[in-house]
Protein backbone atom coordinates (compact mmCIF):
# COMPACT_ATOMS: atom_id res chain seq x y z
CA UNK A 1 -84.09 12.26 -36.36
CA UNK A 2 -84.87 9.81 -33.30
CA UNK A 3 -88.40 8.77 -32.67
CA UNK A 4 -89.66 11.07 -30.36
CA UNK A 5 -88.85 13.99 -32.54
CA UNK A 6 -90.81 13.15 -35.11
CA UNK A 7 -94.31 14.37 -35.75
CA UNK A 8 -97.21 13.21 -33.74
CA UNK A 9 -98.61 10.96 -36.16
CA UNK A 10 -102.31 10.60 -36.36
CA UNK A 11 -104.00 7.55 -35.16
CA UNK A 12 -106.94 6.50 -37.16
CA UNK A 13 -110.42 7.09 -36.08
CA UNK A 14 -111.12 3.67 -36.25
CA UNK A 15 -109.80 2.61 -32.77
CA UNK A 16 -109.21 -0.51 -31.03
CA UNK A 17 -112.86 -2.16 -30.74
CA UNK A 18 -114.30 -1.24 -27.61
CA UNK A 19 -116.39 -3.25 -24.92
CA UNK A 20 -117.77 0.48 -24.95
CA UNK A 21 -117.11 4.23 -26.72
CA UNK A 22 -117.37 6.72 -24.28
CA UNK A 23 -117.62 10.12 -25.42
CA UNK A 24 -116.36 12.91 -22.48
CA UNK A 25 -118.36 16.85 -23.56
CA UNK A 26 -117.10 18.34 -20.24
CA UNK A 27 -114.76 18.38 -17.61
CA UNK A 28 -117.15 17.18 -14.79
CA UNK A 29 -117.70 13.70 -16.80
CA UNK A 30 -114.06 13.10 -17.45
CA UNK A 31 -113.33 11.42 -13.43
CA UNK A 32 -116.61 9.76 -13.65
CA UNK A 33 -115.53 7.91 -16.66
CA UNK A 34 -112.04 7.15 -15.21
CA UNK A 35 -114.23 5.26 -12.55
CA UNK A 36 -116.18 3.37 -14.70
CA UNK A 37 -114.20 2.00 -17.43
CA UNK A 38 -113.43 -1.73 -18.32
CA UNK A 39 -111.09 -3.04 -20.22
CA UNK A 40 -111.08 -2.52 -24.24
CA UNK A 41 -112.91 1.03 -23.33
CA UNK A 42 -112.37 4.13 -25.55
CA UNK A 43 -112.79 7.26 -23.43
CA UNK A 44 -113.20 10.23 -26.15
CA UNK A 45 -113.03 13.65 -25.38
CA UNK A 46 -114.94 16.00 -27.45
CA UNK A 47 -112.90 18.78 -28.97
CA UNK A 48 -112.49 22.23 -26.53
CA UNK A 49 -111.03 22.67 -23.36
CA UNK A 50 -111.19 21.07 -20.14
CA UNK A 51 -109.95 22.43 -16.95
CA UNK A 52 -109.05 20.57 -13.57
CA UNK A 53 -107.86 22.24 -10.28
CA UNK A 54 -108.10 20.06 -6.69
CA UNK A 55 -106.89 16.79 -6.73
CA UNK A 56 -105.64 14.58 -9.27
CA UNK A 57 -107.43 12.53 -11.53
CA UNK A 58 -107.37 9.20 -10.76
CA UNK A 59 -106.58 6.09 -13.12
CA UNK A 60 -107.23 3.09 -10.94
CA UNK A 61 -109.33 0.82 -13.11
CA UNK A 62 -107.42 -1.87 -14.16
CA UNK A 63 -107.14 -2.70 -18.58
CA UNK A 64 -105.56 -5.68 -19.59
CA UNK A 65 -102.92 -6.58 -21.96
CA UNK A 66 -105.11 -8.20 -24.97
CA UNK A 67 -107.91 -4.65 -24.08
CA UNK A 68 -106.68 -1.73 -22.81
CA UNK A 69 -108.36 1.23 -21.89
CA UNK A 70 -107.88 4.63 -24.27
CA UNK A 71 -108.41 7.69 -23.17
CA UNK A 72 -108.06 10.00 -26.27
CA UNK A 73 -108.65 13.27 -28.37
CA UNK A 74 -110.15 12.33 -31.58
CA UNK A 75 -107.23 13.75 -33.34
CA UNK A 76 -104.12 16.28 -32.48
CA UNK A 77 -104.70 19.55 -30.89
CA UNK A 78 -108.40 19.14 -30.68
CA UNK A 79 -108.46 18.90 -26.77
CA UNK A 80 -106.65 21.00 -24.32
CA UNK A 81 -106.36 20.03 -20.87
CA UNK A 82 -105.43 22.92 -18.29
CA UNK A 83 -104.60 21.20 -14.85
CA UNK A 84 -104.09 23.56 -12.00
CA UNK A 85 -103.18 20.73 -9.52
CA UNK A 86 -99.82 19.03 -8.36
CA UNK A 87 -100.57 15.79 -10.84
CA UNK A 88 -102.88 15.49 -13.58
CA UNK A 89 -103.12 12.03 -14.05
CA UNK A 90 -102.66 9.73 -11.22
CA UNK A 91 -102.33 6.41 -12.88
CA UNK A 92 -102.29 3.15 -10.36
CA UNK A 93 -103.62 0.42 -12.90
CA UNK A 94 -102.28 -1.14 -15.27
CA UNK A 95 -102.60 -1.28 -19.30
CA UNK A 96 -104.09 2.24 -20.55
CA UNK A 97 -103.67 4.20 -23.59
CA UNK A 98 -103.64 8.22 -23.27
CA UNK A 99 -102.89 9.39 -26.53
CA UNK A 100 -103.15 13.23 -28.81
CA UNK A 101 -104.01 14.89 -25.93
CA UNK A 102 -102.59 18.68 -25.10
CA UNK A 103 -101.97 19.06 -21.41
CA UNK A 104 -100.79 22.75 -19.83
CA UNK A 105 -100.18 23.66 -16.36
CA UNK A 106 -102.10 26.39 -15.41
CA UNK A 107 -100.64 27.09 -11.75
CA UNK A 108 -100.02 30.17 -10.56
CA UNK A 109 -97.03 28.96 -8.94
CA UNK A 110 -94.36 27.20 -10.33
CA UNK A 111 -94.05 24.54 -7.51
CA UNK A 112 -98.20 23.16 -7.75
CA UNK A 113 -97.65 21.97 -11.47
CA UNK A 114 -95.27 18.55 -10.85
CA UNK A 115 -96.26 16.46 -13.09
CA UNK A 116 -99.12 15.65 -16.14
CA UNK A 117 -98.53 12.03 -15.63
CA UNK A 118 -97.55 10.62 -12.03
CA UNK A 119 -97.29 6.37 -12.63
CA UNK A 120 -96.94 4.84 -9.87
CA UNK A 121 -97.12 1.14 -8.04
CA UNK A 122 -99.35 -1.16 -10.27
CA UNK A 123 -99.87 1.79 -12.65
CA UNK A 124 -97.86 -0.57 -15.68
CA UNK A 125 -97.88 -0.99 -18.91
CA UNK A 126 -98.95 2.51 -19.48
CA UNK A 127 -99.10 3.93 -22.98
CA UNK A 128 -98.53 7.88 -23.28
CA UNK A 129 -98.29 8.93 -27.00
CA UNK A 130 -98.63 11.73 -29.46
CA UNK A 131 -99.47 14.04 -26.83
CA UNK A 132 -98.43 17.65 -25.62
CA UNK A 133 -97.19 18.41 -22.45
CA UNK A 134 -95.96 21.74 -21.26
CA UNK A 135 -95.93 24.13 -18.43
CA UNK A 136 -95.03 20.81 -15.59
CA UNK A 137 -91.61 20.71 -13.48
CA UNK A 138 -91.64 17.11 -15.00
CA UNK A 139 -93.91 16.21 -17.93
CA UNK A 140 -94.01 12.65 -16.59
């Protein structure tokens, strides 16, 4: 079987050391966190469900190669994400990690659920693993 077939494989609880561990318990704190992290950050979002409608949420804070930034569930299928919204994630920055996260789109139409992940101009060296997308005209 090729890679991506696979099973998601579970990633250790003992993550990359952190300048900080940020732990996300609701949806309101999740943007709020985008905006604050530094590099060698792990974002953790507390099992349940989040769910976003309006505008994107924005990546723009900048990891770097040697300390990205994670934004993570603490293990598979413990966090769903419903986005009613055109993009979920807006990444512009470089060097994140988004990985065992479920992500749904929850629009009513079709046509407002592009994309979970929209990458875009310095948004590089972007890490999306072990996650579930579904319900988005294009996943990424």
């Amino acid at each position: 079987y090729p890679a991506w077939a696979l099973p998601p494989r579970t990633v250790p609880d003992t993550a990359p050391t952190a300048a900080r561990a940020i732990t996300v318990i609701e949806a309101a704190q999740l943007q709020p966190a985008l905006d604050a992290a530094l590099p060698g950050d792990v974002i953790t979002l507390a099992p349940g469900r989040y769910r976003f409608s309006g505008r994107s949420l924005n990546v723009h804070r900048a990891g770097r190669a040697d300390a990205p930034i994670v934004l993570r569930a603490p293990q598979p299928g413990s966090v769903l994400l419903e986005f009613d919204m055109l993009e979920g994630f807006l990444v512009t920055a470089p060097h994140w990690v988004f990985e065992q996260l479920e992500i749904v789109g929850v629009c009513r139409d079709d046509d407002d659920c592009e994309h979970a992940f929209h990458v875009v101009g310095t948004g590089q060296h972007v890490t999306i693993r072990d996650n579930l997308m579904r319900e988005f005209n294009a996943h990424l």
